[in-house]
Protein backbone atom coordinates (compact mmCIF):
# COMPACT_ATOMS: atom_id res chain seq x y z
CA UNK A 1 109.02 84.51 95.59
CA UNK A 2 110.59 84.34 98.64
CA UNK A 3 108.04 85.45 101.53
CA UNK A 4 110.59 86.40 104.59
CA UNK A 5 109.96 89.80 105.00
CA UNK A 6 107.46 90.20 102.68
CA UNK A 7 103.77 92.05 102.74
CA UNK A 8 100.65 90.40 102.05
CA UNK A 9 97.62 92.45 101.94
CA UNK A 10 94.63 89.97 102.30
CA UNK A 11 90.62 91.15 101.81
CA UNK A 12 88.70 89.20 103.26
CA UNK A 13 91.07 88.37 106.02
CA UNK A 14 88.94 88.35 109.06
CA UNK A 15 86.98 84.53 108.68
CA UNK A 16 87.07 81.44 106.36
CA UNK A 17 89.76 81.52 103.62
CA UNK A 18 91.30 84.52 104.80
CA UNK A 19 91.30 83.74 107.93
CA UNK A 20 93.22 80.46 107.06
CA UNK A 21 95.81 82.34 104.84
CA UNK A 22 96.66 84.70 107.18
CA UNK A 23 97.91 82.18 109.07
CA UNK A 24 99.65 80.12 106.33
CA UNK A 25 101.21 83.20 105.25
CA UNK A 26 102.56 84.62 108.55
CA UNK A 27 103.92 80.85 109.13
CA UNK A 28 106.16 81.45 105.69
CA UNK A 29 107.44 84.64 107.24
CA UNK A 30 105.20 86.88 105.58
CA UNK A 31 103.49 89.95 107.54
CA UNK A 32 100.28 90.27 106.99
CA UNK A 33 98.09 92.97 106.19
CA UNK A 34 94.06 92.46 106.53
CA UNK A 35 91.28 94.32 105.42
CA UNK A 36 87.49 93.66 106.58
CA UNK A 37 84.60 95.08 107.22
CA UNK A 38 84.70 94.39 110.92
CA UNK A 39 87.87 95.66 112.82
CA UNK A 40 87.23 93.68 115.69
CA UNK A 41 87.50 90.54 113.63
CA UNK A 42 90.12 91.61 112.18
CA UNK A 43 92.49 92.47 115.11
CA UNK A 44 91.33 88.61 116.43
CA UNK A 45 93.26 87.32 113.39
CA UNK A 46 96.00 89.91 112.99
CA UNK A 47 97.24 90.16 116.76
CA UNK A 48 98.38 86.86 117.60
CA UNK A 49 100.11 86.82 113.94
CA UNK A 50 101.33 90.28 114.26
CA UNK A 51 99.67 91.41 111.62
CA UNK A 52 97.84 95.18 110.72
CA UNK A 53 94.36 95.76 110.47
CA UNK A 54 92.13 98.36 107.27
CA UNK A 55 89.01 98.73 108.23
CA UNK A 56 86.93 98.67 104.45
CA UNK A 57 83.97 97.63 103.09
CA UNK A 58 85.00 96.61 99.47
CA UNK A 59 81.19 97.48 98.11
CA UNK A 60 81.98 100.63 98.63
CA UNK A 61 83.65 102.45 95.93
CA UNK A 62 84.63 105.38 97.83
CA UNK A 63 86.16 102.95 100.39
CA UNK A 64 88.10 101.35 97.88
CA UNK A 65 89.40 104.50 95.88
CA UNK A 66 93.43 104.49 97.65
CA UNK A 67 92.79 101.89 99.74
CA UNK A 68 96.20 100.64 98.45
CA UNK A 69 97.54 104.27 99.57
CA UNK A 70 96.38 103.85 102.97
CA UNK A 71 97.03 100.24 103.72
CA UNK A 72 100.91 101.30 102.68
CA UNK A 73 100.95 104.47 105.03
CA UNK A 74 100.07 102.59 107.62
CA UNK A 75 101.63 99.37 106.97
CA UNK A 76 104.69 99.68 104.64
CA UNK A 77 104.67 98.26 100.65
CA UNK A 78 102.34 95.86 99.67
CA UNK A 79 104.78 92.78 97.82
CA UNK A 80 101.60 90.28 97.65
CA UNK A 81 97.77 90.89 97.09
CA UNK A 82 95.56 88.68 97.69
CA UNK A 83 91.69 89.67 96.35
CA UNK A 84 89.78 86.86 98.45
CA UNK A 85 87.25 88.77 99.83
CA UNK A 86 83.76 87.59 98.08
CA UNK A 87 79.97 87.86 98.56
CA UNK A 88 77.29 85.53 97.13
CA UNK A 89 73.44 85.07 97.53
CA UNK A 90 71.45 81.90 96.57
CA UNK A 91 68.19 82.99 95.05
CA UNK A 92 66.58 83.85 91.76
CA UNK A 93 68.35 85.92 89.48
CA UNK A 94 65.15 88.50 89.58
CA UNK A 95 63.88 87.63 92.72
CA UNK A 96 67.40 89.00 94.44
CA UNK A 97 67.39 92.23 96.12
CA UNK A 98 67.72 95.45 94.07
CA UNK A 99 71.58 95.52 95.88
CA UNK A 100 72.55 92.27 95.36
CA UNK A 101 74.01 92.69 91.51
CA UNK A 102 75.71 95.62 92.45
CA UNK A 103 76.88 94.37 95.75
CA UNK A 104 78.32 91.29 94.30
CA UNK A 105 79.83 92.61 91.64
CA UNK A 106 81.35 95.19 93.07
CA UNK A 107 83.00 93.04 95.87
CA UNK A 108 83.87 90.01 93.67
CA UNK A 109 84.73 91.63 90.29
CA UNK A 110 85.33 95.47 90.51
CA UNK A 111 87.12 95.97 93.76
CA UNK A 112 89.60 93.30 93.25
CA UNK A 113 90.35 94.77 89.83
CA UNK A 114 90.78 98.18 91.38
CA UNK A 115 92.96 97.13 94.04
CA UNK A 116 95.54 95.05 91.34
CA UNK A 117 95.59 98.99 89.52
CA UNK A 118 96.39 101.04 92.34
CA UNK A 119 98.89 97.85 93.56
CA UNK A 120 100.60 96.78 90.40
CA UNK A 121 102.51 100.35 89.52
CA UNK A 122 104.39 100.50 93.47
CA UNK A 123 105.27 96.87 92.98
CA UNK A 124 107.26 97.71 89.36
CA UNK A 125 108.56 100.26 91.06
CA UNK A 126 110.33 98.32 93.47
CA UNK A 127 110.88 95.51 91.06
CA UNK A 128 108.02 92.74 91.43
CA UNK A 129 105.57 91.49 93.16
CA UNK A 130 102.41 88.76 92.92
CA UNK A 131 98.97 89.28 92.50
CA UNK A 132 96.49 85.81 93.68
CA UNK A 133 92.68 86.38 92.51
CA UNK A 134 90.48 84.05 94.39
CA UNK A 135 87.73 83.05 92.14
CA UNK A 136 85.47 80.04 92.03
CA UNK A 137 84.88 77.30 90.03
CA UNK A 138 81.31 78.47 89.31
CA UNK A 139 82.95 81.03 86.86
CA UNK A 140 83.16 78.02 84.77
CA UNK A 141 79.89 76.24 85.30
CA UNK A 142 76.89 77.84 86.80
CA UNK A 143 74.62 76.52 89.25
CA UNK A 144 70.73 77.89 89.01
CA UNK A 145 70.96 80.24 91.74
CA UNK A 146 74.21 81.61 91.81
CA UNK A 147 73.80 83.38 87.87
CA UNK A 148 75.14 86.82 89.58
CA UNK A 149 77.78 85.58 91.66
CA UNK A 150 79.19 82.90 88.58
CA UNK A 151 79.36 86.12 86.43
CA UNK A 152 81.18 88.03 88.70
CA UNK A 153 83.77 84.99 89.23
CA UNK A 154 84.17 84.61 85.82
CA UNK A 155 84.83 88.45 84.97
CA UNK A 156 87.64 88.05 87.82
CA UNK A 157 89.14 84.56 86.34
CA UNK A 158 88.99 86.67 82.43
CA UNK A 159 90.87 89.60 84.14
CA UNK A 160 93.60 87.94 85.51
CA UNK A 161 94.88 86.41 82.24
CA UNK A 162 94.21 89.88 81.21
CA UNK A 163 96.97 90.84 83.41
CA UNK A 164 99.34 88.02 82.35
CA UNK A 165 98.96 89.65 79.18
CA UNK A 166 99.24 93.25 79.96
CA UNK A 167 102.42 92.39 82.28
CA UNK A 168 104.21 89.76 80.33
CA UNK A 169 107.62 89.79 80.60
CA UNK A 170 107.55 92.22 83.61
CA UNK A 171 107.97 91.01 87.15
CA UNK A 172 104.57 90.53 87.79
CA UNK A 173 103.10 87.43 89.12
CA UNK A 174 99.58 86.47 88.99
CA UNK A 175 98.00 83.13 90.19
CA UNK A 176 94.38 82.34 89.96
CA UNK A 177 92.64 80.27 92.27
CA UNK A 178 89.48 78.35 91.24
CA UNK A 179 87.33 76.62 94.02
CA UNK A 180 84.86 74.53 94.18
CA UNK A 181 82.90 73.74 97.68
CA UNK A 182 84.83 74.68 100.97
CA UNK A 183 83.63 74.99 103.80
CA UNK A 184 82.76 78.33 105.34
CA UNK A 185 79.91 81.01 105.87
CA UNK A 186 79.08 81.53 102.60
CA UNK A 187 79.28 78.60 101.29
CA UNK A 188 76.30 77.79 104.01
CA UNK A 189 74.21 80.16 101.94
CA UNK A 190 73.62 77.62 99.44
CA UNK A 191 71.09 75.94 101.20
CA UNK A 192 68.80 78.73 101.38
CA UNK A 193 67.79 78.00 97.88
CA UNK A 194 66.14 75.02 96.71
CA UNK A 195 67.58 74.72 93.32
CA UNK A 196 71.31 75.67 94.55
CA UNK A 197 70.90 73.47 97.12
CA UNK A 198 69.78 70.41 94.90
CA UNK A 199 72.52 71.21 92.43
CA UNK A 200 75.02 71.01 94.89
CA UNK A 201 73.64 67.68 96.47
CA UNK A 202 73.42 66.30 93.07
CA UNK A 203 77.39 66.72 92.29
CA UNK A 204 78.25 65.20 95.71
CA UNK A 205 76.40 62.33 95.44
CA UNK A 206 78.10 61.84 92.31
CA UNK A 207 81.25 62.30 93.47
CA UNK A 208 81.75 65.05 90.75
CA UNK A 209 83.05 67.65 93.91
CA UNK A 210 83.93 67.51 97.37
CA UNK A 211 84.43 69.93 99.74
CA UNK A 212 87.89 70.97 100.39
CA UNK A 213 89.52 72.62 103.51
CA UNK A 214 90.28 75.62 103.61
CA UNK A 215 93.64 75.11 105.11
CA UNK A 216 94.42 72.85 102.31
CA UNK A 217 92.95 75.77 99.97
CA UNK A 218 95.17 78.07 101.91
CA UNK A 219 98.84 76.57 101.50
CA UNK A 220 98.48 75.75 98.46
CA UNK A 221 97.95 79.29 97.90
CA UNK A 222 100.45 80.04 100.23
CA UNK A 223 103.14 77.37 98.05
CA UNK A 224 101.93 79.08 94.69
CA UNK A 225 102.87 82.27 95.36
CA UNK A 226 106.53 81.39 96.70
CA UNK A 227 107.05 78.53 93.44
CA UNK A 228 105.29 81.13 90.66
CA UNK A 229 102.31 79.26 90.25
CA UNK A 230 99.87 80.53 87.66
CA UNK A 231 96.97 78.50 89.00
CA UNK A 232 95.30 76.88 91.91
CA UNK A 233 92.21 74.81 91.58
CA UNK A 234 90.25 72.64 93.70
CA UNK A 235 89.09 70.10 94.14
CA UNK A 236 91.82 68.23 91.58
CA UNK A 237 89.19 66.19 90.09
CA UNK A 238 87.66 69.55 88.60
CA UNK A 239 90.82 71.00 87.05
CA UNK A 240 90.17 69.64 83.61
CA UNK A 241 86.80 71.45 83.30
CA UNK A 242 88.58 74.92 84.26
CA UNK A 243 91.62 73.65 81.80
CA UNK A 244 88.99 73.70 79.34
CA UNK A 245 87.94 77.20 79.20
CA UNK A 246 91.47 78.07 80.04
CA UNK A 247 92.09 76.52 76.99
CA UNK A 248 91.64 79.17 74.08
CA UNK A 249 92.99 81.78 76.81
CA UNK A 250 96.43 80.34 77.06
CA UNK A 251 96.07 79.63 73.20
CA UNK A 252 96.24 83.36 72.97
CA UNK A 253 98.83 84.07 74.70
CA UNK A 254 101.03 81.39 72.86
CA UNK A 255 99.66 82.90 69.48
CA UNK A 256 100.71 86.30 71.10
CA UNK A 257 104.19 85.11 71.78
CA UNK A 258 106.77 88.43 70.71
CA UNK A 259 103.82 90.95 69.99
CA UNK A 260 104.98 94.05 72.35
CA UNK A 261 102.23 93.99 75.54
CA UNK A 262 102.05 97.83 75.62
């Protein structure tokens, strides 16, 4: 896809990740379009890039119900979304606080999916557009700690080959994006429990992960969307444990081949 002139709606798009593809994007002639929690934030990141600013709180179902609607009133058609907004919380799976499945879930599984149905239908209309899910690596192997935010990852990394399937042959492009450690706020969180924190130390001292950029993270993104890239992991020396599970998905779809998708 060709990004002059195109609209990327970004969650998450006031700090870290989206922060850095805001940029990247509005570099490859994209606008941008970011929604946050904090509007102040957001109009940091959007004004010198001349990019809009939506106000949500994506663990808020009421906030998310048309958010597509509204972001395209205001802004114009959406072309690209990009679901990178995502909470997590390092602690025991019961010891969390009575919000903190919902919370997560909500942000990192169910508003994502709700944003790709209220998106996908306007972008047929006008005859295609891309859809990038930014999951994590921990949807494919869990960390003690982190049971509520690796299950909402990997419901997000399921339901995007779910919508290669739905939308085969259609001009729909998906990419997922599976990351390991990079650097930002959240990933800061890790530390505040012991067992997360050891796992964590125990994988870079064995050179099994490294952290990675997020500007790196960011045009590769950026380069996946404009080449039709179905995936985006990092670090590289993790891909073949996310091939893996990918495995009997894309076996599927190659089983699949010809059956009618609707």
């Amino acid at each position: 896809m060709r990004l002059d002139g195109k609209r990327v709606m970004i969650t998450g798009g006031s700090r870290g990740i989206g922060e850095a593809l805001a940029g990247k994007f509005a570099q490859a002639g994209a606008t941008v379009a970011l929604v946050a929690r904090d509007k102040d934030a957001l109009e940091t990141v959007a004004g010198p890039l001349g990019g809009t600013v939506h106000p949500a709180d994506l663990s808020d179902p009421a906030q998310v119900a048309g958010l597509i609607d509204r972001v395209e009133h205001e802004a114009g058609p959406v072309d690209v979304l990009v679901n990178n907004a995502g909470v997590g919380v390092a602690c025991g799976f019961t010891d969390a606080a009575e919000d903190v499945l919902r919370r997560t879930t909500e942000v990192n599984y169910l508003a994502p999916a709700e944003l790709c149905r209220q998106a996908i239908p306007g972008m047929l209309r006008r005859g295609g557009g891309h859809i990038v899910n930014v999951s994590s690596l921990a949807g494919v192997g869990v960390y003690p700690g982190l049971v509520t935010y690796s299950a909402s990852k990997a419901a997000l990394s399921h339901f995007t080959a779910g919508l290669r399937a739905d939308y085969r042959g259609l001009p729909i492009g998906t990419t997922l994006v599976e990351l390991g450690p990079v650097p930002t706020d959240m990933l800061d969180t890790a530390d505040d429990y012991g067992p997360t924190a050891k796992s964590f130390e125990r994988f870079y001292r064995t050179k099994a992960t490294v952290a990675v950029p997020r500007e790196t993270v960011a045009q590769d993104i950026v380069r996946a969307v404009q080449k039709g890239k179905r995936h985006v992991r990092h670090p590289k020396r993790t891909g073949a444990s996310a091939m893996l599970v990918e495995a009997p998905r894309r076996f599927t779809e190659l089983m699949l081949t010809g059956v009618p998708h609707r």
